[in-house]
Protein backbone atom coordinates (compact mmCIF):
# COMPACT_ATOMS: atom_id res chain seq x y z
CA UNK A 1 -5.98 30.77 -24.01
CA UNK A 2 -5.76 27.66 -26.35
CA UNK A 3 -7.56 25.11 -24.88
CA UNK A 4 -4.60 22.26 -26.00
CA UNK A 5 -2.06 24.44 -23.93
CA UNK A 6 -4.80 24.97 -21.13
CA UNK A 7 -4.64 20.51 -20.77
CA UNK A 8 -0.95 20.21 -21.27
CA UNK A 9 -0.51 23.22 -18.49
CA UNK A 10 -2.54 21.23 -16.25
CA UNK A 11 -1.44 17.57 -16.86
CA UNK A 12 1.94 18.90 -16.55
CA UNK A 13 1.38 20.44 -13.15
CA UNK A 14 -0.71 16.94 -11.89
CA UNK A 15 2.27 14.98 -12.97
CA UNK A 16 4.88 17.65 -11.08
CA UNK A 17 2.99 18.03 -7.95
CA UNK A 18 2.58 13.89 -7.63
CA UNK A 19 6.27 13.14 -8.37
CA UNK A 20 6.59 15.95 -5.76
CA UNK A 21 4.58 14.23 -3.17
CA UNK A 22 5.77 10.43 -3.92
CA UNK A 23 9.43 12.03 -2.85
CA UNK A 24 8.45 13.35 0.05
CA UNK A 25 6.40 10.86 1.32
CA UNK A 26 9.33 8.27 0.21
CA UNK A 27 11.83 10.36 2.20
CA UNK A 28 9.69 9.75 5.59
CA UNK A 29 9.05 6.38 5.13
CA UNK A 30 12.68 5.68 4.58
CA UNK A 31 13.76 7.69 7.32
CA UNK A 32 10.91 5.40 9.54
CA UNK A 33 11.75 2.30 8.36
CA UNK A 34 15.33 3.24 9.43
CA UNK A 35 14.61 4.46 12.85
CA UNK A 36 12.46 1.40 13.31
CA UNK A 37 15.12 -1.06 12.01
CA UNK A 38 17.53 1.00 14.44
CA UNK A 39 15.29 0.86 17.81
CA UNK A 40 14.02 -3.05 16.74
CA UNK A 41 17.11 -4.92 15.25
CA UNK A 42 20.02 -2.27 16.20
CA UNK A 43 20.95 -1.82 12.62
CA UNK A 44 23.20 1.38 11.95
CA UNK A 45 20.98 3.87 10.26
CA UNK A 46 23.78 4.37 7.90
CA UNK A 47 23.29 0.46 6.31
C-alpha cells in the first residue's frame, strides 16, 4: 500500500475511535451527575 493512504487510514481511525470514546464516556458521566443531583438535591433527572 501507499504509505500516504497507510497515515491517513490510521489518523482517521485514532480520530474515530477517540470521538467514539469521549461520547461514551460523556454519556456516563451525564447520566452520574444526574443520578447524583437526583439522590443529593432531589432535582428531576429530566431538568
Amino acid at each position: 500500500m501507499n504509505p500516504i493512504i497507510l497515515i491517513l487510514v490510521v489518523i482517521g481511525g485514532a480520530v474515530g475511535g477517540l470521538s467514539t470514546l469521549y461520547i461514551v464516556f460523556s454519556l456516563f458521566g451525564t447520566l452520574g451527575y444526574k443520578i447524583f443531583r437526583k439522590v443529593k438535591y432531589g432535582i428531576s433527572l429530566f431538568n
